[in-house]
C-alpha atoms as a PDB file:
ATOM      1  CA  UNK A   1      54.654 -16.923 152.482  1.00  0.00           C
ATOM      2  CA  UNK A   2      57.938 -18.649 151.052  1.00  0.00           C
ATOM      3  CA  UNK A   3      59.563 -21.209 149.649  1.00  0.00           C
ATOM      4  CA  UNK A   4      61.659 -24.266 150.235  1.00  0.00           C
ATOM      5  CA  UNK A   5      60.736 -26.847 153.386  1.00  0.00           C
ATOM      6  CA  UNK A   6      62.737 -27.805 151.887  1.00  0.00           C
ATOM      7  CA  UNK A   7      64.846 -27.000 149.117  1.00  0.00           C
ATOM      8  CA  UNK A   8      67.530 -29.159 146.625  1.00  0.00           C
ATOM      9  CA  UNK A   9      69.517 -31.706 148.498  1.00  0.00           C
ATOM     10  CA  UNK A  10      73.047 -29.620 146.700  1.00  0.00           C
ATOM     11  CA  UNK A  11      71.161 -26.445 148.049  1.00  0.00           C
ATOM     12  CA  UNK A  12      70.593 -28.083 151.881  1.00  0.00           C
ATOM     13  CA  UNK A  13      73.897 -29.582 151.881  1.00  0.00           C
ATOM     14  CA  UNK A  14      75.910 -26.468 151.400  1.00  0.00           C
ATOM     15  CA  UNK A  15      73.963 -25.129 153.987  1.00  0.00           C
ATOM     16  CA  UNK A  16      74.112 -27.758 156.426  1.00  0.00           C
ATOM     17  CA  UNK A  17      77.780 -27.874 155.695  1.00  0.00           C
ATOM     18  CA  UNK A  18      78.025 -23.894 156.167  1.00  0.00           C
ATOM     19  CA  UNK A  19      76.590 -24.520 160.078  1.00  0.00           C
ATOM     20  CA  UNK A  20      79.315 -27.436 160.322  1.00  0.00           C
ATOM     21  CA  UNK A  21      82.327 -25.170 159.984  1.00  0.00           C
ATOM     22  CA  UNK A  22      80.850 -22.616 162.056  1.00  0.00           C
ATOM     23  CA  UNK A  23      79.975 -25.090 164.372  1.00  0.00           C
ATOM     24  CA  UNK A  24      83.533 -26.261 164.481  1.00  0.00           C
ATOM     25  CA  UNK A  25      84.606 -21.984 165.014  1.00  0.00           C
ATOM     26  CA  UNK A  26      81.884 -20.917 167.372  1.00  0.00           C
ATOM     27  CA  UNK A  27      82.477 -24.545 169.503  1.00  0.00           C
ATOM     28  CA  UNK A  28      80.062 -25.121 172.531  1.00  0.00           C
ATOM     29  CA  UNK A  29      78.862 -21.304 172.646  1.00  0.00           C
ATOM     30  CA  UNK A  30      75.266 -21.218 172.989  1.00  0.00           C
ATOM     31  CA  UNK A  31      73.762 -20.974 169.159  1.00  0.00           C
ATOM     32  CA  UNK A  32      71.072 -22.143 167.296  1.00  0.00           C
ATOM     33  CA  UNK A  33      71.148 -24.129 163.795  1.00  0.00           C
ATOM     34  CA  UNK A  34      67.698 -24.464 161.427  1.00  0.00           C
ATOM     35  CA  UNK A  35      66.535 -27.624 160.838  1.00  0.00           C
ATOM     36  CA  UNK A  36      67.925 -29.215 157.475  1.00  0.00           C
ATOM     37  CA  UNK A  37      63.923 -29.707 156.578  1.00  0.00           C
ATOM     38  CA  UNK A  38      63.196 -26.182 157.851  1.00  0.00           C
ATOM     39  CA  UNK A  39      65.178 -23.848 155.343  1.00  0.00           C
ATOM     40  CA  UNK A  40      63.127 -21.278 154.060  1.00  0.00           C
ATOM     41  CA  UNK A  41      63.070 -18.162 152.009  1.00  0.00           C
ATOM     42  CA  UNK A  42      60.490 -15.379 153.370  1.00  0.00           C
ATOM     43  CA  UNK A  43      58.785 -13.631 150.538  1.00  0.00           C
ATOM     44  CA  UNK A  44      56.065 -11.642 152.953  1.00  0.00           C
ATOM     45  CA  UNK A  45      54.812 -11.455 156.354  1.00  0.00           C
ATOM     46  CA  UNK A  46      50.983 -11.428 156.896  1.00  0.00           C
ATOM     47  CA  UNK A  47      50.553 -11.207 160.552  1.00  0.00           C
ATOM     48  CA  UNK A  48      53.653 -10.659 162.900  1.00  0.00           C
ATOM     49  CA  UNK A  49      53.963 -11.817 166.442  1.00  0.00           C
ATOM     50  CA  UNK A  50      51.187 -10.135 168.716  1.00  0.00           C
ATOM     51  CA  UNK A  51      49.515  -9.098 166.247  1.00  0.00           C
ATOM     52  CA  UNK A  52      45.822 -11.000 165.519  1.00  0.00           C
ATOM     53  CA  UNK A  53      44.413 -11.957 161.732  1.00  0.00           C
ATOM     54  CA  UNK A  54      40.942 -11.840 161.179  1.00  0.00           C
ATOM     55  CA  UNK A  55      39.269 -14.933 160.015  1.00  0.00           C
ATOM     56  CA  UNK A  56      37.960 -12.497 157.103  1.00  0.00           C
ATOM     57  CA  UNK A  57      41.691 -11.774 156.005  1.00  0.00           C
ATOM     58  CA  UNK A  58      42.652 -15.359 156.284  1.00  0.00           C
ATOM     59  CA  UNK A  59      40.086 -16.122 153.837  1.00  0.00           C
ATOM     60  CA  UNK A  60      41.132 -13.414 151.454  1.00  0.00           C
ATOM     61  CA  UNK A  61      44.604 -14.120 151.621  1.00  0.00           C
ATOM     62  CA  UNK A  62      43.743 -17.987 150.587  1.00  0.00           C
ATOM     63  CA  UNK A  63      41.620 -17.032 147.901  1.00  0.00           C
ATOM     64  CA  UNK A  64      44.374 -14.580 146.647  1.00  0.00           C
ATOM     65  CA  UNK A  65      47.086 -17.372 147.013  1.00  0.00           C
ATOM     66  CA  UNK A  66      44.462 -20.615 145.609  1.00  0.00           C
ATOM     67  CA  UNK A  67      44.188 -18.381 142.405  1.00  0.00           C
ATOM     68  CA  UNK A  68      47.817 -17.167 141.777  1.00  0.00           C
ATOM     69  CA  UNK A  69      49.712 -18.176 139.002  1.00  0.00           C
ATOM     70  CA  UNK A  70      53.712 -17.838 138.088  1.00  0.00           C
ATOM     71  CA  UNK A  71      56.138 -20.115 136.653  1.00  0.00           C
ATOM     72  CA  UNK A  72      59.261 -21.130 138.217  1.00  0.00           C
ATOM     73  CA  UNK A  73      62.235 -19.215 138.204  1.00  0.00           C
ATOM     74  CA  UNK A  74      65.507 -19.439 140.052  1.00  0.00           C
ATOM     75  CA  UNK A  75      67.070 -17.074 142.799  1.00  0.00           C
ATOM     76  CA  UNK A  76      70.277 -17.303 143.083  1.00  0.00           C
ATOM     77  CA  UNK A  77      72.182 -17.706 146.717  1.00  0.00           C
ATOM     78  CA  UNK A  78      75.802 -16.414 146.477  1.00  0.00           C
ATOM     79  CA  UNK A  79      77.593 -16.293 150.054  1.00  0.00           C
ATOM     80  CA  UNK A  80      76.471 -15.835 154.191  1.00  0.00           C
ATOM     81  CA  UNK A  81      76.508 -13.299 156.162  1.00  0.00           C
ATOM     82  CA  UNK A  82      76.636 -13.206 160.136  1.00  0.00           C
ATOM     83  CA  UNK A  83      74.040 -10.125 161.298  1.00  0.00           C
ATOM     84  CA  UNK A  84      75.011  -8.048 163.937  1.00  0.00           C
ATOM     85  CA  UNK A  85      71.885  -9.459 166.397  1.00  0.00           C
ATOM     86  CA  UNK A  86      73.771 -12.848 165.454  1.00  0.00           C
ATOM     87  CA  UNK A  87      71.921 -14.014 163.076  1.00  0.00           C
ATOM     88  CA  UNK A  88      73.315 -16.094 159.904  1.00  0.00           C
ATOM     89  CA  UNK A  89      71.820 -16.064 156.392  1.00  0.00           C
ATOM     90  CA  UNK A  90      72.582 -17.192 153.114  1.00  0.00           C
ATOM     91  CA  UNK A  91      71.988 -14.149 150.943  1.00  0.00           C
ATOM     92  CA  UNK A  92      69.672 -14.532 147.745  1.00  0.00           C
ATOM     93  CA  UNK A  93      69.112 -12.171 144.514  1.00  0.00           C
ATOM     94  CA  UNK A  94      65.938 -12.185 142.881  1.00  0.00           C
ATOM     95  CA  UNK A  95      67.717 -11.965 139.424  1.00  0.00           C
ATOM     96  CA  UNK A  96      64.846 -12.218 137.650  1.00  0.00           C
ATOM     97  CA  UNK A  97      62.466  -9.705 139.454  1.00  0.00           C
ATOM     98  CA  UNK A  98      60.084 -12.926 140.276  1.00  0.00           C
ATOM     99  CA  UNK A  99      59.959 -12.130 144.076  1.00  0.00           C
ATOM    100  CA  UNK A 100      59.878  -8.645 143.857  1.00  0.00           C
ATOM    101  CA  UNK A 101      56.731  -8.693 141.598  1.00  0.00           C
ATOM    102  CA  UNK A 102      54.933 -11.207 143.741  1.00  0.00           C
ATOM    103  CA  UNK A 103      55.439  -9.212 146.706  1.00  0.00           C
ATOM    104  CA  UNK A 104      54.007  -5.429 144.294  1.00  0.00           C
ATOM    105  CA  UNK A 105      51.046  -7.863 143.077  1.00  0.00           C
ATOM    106  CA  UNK A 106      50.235  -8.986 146.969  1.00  0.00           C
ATOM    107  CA  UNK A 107      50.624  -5.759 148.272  1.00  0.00           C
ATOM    108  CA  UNK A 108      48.652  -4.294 145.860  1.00  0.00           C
ATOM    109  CA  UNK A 109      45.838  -6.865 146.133  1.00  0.00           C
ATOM    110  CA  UNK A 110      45.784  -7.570 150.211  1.00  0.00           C
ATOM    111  CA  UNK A 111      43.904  -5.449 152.107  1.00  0.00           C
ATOM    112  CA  UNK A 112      45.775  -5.378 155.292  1.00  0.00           C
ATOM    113  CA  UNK A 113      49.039  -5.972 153.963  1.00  0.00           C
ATOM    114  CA  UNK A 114      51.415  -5.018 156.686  1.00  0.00           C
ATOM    115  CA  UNK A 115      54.084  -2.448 155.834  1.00  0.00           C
ATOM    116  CA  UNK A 116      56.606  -4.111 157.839  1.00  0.00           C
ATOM    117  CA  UNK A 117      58.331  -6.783 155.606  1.00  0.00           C
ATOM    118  CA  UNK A 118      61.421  -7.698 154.541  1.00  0.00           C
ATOM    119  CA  UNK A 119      63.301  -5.695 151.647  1.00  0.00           C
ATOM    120  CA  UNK A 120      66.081  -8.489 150.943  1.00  0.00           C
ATOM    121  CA  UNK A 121      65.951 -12.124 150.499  1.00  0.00           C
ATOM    122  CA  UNK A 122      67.708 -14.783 152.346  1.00  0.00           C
ATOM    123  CA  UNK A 123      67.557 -18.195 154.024  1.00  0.00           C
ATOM    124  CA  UNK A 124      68.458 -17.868 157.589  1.00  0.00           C
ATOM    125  CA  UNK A 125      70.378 -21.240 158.689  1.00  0.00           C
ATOM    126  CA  UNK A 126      70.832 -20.335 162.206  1.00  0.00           C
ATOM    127  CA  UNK A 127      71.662 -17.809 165.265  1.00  0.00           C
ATOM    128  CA  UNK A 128      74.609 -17.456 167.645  1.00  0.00           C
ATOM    129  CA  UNK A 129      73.244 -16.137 170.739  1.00  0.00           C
ATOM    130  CA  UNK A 130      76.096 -14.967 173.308  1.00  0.00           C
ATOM    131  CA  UNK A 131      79.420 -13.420 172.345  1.00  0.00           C
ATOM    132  CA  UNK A 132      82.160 -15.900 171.855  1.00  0.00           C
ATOM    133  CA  UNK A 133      85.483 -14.336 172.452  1.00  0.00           C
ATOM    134  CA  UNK A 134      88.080 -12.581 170.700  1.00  0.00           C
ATOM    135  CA  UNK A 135      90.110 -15.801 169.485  1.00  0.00           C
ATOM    136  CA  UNK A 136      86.576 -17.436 167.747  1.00  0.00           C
ATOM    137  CA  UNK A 137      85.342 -13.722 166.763  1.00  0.00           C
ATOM    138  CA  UNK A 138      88.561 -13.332 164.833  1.00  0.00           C
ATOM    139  CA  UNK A 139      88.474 -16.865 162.999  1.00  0.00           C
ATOM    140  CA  UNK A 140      84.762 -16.555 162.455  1.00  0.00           C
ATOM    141  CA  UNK A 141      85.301 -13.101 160.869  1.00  0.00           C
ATOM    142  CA  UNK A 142      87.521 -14.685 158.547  1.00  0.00           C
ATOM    143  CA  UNK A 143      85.130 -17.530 157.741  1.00  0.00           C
ATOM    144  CA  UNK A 144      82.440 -14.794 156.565  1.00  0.00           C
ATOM    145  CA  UNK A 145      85.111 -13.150 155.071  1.00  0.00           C
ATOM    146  CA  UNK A 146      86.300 -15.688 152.442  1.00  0.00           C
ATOM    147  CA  UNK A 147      82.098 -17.077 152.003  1.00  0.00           C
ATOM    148  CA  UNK A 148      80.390 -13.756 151.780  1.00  0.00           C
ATOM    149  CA  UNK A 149      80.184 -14.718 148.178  1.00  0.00           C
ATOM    150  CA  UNK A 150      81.530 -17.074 145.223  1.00  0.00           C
ATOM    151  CA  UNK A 151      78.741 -19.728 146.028  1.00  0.00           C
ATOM    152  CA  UNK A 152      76.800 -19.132 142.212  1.00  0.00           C
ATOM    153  CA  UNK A 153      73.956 -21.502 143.546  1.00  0.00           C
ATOM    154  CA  UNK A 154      70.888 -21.210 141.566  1.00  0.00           C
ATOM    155  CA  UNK A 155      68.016 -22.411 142.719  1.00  0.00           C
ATOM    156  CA  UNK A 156      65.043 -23.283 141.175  1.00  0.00           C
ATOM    157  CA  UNK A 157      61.576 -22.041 142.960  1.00  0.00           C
ATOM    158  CA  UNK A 158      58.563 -24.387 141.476  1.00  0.00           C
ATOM    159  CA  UNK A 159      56.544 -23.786 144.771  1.00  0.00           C
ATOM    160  CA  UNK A 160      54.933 -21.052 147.143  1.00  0.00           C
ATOM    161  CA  UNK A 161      53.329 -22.521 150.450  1.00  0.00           C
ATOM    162  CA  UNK A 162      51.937 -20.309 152.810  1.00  0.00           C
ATOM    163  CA  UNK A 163      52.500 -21.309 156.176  1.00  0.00           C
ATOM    164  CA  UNK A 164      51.573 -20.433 159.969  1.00  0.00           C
ATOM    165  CA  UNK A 165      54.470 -20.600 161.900  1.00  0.00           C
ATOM    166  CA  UNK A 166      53.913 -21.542 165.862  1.00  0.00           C
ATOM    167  CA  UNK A 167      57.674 -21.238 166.654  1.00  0.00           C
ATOM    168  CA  UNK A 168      60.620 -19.380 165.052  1.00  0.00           C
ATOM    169  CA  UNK A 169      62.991 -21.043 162.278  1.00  0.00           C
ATOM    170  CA  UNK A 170      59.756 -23.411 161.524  1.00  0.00           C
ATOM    171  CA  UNK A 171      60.142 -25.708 164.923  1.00  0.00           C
ATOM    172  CA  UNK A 172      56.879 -25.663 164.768  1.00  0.00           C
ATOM    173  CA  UNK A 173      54.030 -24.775 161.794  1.00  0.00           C
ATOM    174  CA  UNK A 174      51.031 -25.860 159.620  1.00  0.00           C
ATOM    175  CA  UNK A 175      51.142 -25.268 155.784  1.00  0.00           C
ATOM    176  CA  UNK A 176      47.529 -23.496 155.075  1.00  0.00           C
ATOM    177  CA  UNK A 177      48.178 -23.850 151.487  1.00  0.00           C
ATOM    178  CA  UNK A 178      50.363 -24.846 148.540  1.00  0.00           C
ATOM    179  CA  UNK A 179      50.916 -23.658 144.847  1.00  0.00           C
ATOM    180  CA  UNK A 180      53.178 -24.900 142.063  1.00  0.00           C
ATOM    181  CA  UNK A 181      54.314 -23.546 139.058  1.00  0.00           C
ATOM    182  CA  UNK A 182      52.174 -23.471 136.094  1.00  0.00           C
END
């Protein structure tokens, strides 16, 4: 469950400018970037890979989703971060508690609910997958250094879509269902 696919155009083109200039520090080292149409932020995880869904829980999670309500509220994204498995997100605040409630009210209303989820919230905009030496390690420190916050984007979050995702970073998924604000 999350939202964006996209988001704003300002939104998508400070990230898509973010994987630019670490493009341009990182070079031809092997890395992944998200798909400008792909940016998402995760509010819950209902069935993780290897793991099966019932048909039964399918169906209760769509009639949970077809029949929420909430009106739209902003999170704000202030900065990246590079993870130490190499992965790099845009980190998020749920300023106004909207996220954090939605995930209480699911849990507390889906059966099978998996206790495995996420505790922060963030976009991920890509992956660096082998080490890149000390020289790029150094300037790409730097980089996260100086844009680990000072962004002040606010975003505004008028939709939920819950989606089945076939591939990681959304190569590849189906949206089962979408709300919008009320």
């Amino acid at each position: 469950m999350l939202s964006g696919l996209p988001f704003s155009k300002k939104l998508t083109n400070k990230l898509l400018s973010t994987q630019n200039n670490i493009n341009k520090i990182i070079r031809s080292h092997n890395h992944y970037w998200v798909k400008k149409n792909n940016f998402g932020l995760e509010y819950c995880v209902f069935k993780w890979p290897g793991q099966n869904l019932k048909k039964a829980d399918l169906e209760e999670l769509l009639g949970f989703i077809t029949n929420l309500k909430f009106k739209k509220f902003n999170i704000l994204f202030d900065g990246c971060q590079l993870n130490p498995d190499g992965c790099v997100v845009i980190k998020g605040y749920d300023i106004t508690n909207d996220i954090t409630n939605l995930r209480k009210l699911i849990r507390k209303n889906i059966s099978f609910f998996p206790k495995k989820q996420s505790k922060w919230f963030h976009i991920p905009i890509g992956r660096i997958l082998e080490p890149i030496g000390v020289e790029q390690f150094s300037k790409l420190k730097k980089f996260f250094q100086k844009n680990s916050s000072g962004w002040k984007h606010y975003e505004k979050i008028n939709s939920i879509k819950l989606i089945h995702e076939y591939q990681w970073y959304m190569e590849k998924r189906k949206t089962l269902i979408q709300i919008k604000n009320i």
